[in-house]
N, C-alpha and C. Protein backbone atom coordinates (compact mmCIF):
# COMPACT_ATOMS: atom_id res chain seq x y z
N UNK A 1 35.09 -109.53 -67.33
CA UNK A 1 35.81 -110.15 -66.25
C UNK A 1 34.81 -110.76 -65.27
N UNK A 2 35.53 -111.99 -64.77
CA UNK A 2 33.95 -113.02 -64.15
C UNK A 2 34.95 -112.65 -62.78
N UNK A 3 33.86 -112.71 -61.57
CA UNK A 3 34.48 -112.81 -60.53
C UNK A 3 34.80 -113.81 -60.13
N UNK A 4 36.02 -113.96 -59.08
CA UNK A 4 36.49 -115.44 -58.82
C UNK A 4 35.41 -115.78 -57.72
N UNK A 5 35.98 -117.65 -57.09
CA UNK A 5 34.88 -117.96 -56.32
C UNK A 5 34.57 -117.09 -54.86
N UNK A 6 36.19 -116.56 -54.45
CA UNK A 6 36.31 -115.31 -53.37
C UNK A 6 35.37 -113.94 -53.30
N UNK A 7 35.34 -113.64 -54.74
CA UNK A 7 35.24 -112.28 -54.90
C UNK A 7 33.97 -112.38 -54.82
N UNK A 8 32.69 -114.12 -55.38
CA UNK A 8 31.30 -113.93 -55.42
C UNK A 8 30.95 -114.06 -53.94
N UNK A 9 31.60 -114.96 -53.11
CA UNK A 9 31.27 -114.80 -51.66
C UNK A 9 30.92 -113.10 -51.13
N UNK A 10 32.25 -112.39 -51.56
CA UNK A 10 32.08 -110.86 -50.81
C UNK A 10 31.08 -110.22 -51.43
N UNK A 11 31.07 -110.56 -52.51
CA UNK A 11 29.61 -110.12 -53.35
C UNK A 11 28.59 -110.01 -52.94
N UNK A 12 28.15 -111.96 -52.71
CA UNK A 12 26.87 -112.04 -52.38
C UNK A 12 26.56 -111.65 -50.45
N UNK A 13 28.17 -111.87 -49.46
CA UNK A 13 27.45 -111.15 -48.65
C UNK A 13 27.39 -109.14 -48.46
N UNK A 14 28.09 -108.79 -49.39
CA UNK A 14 27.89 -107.59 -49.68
C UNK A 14 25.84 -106.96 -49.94
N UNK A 15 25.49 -108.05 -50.98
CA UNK A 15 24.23 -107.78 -51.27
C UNK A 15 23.20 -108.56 -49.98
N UNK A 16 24.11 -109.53 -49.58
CA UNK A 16 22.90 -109.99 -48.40
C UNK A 16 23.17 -108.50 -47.11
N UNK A 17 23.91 -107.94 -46.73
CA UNK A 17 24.02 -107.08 -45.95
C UNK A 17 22.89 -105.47 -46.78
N UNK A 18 22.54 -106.00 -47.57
CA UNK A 18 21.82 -104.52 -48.09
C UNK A 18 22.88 -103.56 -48.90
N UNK A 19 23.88 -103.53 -49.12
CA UNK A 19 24.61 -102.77 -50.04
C UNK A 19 24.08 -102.69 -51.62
N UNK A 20 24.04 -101.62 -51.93
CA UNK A 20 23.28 -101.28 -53.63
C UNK A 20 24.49 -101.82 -54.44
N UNK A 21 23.97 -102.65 -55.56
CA UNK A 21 24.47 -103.36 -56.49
C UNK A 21 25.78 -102.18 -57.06
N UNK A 22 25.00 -100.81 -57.38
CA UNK A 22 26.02 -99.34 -57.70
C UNK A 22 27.37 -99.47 -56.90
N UNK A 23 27.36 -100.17 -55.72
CA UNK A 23 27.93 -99.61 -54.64
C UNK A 23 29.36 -100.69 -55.08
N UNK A 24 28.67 -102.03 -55.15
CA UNK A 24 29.08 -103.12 -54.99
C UNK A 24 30.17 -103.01 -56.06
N UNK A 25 29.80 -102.87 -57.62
CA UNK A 25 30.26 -102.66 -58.56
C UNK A 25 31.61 -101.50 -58.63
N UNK A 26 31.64 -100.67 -57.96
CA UNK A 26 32.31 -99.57 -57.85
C UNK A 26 33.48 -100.14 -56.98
N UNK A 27 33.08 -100.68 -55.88
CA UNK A 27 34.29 -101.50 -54.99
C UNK A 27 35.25 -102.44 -56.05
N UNK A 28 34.51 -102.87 -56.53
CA UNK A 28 35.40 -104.15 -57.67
C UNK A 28 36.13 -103.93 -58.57
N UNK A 29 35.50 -102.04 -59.19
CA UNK A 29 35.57 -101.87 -60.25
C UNK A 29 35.59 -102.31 -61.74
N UNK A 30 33.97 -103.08 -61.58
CA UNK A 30 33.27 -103.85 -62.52
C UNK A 30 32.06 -103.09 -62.99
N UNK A 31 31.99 -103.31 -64.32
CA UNK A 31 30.09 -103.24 -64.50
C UNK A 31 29.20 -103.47 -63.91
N UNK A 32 28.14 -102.65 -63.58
CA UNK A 32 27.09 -103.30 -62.66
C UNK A 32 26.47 -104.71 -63.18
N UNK A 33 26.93 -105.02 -64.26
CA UNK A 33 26.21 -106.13 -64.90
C UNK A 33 27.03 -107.56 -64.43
N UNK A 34 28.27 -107.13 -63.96
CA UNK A 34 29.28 -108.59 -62.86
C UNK A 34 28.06 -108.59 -62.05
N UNK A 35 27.75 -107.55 -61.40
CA UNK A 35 27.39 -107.63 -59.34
C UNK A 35 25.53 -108.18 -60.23
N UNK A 36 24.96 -107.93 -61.11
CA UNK A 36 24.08 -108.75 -60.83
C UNK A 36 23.88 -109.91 -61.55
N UNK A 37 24.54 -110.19 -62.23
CA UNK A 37 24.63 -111.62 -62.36
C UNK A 37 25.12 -112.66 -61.32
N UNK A 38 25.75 -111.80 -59.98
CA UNK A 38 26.23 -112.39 -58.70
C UNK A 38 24.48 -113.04 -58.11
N UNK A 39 23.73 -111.49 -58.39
CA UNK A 39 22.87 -111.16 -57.70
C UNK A 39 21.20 -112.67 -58.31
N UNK A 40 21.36 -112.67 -59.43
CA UNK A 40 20.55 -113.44 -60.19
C UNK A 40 21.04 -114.95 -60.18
N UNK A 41 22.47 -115.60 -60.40
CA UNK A 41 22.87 -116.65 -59.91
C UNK A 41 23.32 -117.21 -60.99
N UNK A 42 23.55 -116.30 -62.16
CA UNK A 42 24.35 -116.80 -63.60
C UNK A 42 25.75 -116.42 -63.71
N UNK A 43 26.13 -116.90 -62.56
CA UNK A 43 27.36 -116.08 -63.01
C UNK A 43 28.38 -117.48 -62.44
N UNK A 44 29.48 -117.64 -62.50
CA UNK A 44 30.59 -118.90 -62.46
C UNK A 44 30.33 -119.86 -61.16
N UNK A 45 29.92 -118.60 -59.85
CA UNK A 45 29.69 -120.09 -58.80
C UNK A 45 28.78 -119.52 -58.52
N UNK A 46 27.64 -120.11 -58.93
CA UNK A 46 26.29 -119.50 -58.40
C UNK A 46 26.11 -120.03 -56.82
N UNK A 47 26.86 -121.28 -56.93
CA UNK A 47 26.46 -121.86 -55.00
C UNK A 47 27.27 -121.80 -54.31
N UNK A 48 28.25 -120.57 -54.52
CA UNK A 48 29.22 -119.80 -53.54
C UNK A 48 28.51 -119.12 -52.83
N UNK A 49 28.97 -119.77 -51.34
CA UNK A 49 28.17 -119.17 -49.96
C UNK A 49 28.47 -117.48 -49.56
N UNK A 50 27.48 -117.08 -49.26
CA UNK A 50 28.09 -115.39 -48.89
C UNK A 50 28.94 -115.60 -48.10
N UNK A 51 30.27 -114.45 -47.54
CA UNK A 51 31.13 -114.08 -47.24
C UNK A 51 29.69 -113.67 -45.65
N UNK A 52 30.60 -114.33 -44.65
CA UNK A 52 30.76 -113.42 -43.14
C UNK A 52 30.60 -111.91 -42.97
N UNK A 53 29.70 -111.44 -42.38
CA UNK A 53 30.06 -110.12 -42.52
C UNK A 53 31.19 -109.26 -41.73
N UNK A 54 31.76 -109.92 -40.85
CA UNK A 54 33.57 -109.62 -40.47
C UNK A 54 34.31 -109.80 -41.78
N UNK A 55 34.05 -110.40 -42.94
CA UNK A 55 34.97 -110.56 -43.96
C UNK A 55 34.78 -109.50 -45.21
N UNK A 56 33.78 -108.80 -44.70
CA UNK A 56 32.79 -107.78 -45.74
C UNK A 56 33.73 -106.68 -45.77
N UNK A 57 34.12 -105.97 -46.73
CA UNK A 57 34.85 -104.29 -46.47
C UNK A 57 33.43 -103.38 -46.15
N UNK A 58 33.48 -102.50 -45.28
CA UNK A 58 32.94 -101.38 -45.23
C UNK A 58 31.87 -101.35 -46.35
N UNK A 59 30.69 -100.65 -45.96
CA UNK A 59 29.42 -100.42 -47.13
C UNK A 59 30.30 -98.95 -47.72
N UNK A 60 29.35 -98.91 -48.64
CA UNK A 60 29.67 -98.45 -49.86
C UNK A 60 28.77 -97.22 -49.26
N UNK A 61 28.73 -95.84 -50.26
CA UNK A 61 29.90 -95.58 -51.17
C UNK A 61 30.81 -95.56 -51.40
N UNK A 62 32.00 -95.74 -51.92
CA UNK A 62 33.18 -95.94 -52.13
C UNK A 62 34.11 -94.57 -53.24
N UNK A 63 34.74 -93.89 -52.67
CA UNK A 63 35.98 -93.23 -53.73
C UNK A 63 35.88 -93.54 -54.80
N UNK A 64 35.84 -92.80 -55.98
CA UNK A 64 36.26 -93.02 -57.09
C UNK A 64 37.80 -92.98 -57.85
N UNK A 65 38.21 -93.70 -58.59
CA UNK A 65 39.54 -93.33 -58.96
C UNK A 65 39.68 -92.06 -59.53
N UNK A 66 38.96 -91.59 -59.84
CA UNK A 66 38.81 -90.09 -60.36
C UNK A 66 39.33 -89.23 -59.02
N UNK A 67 38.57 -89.57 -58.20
CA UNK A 67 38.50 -88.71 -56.36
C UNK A 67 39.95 -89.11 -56.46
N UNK A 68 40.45 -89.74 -56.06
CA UNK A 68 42.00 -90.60 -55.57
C UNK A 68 42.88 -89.60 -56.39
N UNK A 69 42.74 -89.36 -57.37
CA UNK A 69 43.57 -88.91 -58.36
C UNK A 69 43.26 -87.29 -58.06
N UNK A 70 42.70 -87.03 -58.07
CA UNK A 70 42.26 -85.51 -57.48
C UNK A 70 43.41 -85.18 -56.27
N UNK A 71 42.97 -86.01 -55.35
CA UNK A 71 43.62 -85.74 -53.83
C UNK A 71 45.06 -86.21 -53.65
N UNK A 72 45.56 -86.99 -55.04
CA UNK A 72 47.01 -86.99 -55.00
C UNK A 72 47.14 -85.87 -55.49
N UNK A 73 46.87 -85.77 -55.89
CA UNK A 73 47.21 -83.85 -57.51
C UNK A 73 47.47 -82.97 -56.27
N UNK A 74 46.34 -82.68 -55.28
CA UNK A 74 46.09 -81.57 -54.31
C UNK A 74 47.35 -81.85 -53.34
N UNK A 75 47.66 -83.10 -52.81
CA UNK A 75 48.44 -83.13 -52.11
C UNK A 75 50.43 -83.04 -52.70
N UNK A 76 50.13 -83.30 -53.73
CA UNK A 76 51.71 -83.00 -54.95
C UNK A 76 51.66 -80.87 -54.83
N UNK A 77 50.40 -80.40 -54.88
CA UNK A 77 50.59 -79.32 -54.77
C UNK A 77 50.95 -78.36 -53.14
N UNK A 78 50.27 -79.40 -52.31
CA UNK A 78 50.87 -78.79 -50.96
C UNK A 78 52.22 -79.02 -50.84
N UNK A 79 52.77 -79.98 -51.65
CA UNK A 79 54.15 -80.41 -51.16
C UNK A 79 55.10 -79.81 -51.66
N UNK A 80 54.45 -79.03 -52.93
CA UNK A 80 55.30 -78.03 -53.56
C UNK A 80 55.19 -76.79 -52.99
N UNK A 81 53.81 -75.94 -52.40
CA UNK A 81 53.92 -75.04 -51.49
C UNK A 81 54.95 -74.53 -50.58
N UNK A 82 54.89 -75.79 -49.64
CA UNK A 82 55.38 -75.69 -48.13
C UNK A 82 57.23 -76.21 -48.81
N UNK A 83 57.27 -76.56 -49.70
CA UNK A 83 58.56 -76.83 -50.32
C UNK A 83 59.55 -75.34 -50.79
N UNK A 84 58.73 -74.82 -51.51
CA UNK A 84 58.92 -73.34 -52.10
C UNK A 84 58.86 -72.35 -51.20
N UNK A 85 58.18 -72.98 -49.97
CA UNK A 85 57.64 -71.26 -48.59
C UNK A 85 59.38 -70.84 -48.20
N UNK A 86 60.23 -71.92 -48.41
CA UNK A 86 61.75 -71.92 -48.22
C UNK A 86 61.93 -72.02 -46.46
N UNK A 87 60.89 -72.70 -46.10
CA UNK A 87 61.07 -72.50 -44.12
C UNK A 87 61.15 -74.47 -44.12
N UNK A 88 62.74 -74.27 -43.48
CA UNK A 88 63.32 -75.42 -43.28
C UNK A 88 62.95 -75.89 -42.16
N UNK A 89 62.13 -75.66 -41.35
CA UNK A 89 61.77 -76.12 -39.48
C UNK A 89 61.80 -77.71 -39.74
N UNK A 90 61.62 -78.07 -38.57
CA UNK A 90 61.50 -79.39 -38.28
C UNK A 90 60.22 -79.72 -38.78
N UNK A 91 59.26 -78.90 -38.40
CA UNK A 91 58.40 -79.10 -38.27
C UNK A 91 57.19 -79.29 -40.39
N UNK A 92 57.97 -78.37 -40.92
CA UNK A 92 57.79 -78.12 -42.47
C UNK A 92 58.66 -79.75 -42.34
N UNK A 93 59.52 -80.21 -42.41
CA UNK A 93 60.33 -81.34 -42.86
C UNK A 93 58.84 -81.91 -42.55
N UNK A 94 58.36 -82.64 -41.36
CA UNK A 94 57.56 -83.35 -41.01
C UNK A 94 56.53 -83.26 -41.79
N UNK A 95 56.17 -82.27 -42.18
CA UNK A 95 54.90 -82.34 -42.88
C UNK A 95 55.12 -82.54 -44.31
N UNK A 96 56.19 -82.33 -44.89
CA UNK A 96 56.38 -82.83 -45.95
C UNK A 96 56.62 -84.33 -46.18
N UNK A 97 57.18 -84.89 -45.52
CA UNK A 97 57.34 -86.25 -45.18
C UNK A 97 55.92 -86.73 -44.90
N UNK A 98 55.06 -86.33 -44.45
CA UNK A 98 54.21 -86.72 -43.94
C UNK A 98 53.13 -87.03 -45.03
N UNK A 99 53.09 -85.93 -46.20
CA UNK A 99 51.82 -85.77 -47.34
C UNK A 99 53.16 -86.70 -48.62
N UNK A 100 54.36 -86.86 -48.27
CA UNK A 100 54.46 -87.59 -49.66
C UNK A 100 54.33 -88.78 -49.28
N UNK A 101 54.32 -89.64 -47.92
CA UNK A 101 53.57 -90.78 -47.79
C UNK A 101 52.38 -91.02 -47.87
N UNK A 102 51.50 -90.11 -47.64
CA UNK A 102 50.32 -89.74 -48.12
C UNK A 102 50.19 -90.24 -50.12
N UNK A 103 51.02 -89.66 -50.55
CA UNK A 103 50.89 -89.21 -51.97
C UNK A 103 51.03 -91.55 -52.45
N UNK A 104 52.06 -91.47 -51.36
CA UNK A 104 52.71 -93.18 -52.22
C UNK A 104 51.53 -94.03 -51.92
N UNK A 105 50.88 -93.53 -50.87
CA UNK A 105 49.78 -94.55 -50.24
C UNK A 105 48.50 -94.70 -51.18
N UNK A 106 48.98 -93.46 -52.15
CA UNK A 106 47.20 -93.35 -53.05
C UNK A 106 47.75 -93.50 -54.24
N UNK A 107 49.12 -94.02 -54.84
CA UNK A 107 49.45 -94.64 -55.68
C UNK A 107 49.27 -95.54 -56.24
């Protein structure tokens, strides 16, 4: 998968800001071998200008989908907890409401 002309902008100002190619790759969820062919200038728009760094996401490291998937699992299990404790408060409602938006948000 080639990155579009958008995605080499955030790229290349990703790597002009100092972010590790590892880092870069993981955000995209590409091979490190996309982010340096960004990096070397063989890749679809080599004379795509870097991206602004207001337009940059956050440096890296970045979550793995592995992590994501973990912390939905953990949070499906609090919701069954505090579900099963059988204490109807307002306050149990709220928090259950609270971790299964949690749960849709990491969907």
């Amino acid at each position: 998968m080639s990155f579009t002309y958008r995605e080499t902008q955030i790229v290349k100002g990703m790597l002009a800001r100092g972010d590790k190619q590892h880092d870069i790759a993981a955000f995209f969820g590409v091979n490190g071998g996309r982010v340096a062919e960004v990096a070397n200038g063989s890749c679809d728009y080599p004379t795509a200008p870097a991206a602004e760094e207001s337009k940059l996401p956050p440096p890296g490291p970045y979550v793995s989908l592995r992590t994501v998937f973990e912390v939905r699992e953990i949070l499906k299990e609090a919701v069954e907890l505090i579900a099963g404790a059988g204490d109807v408060s307002g306050e149990s409602e709220l928090a259950l409401d609270a971790l299964q938006n949690a749960i849709k948000k990491l969907a």
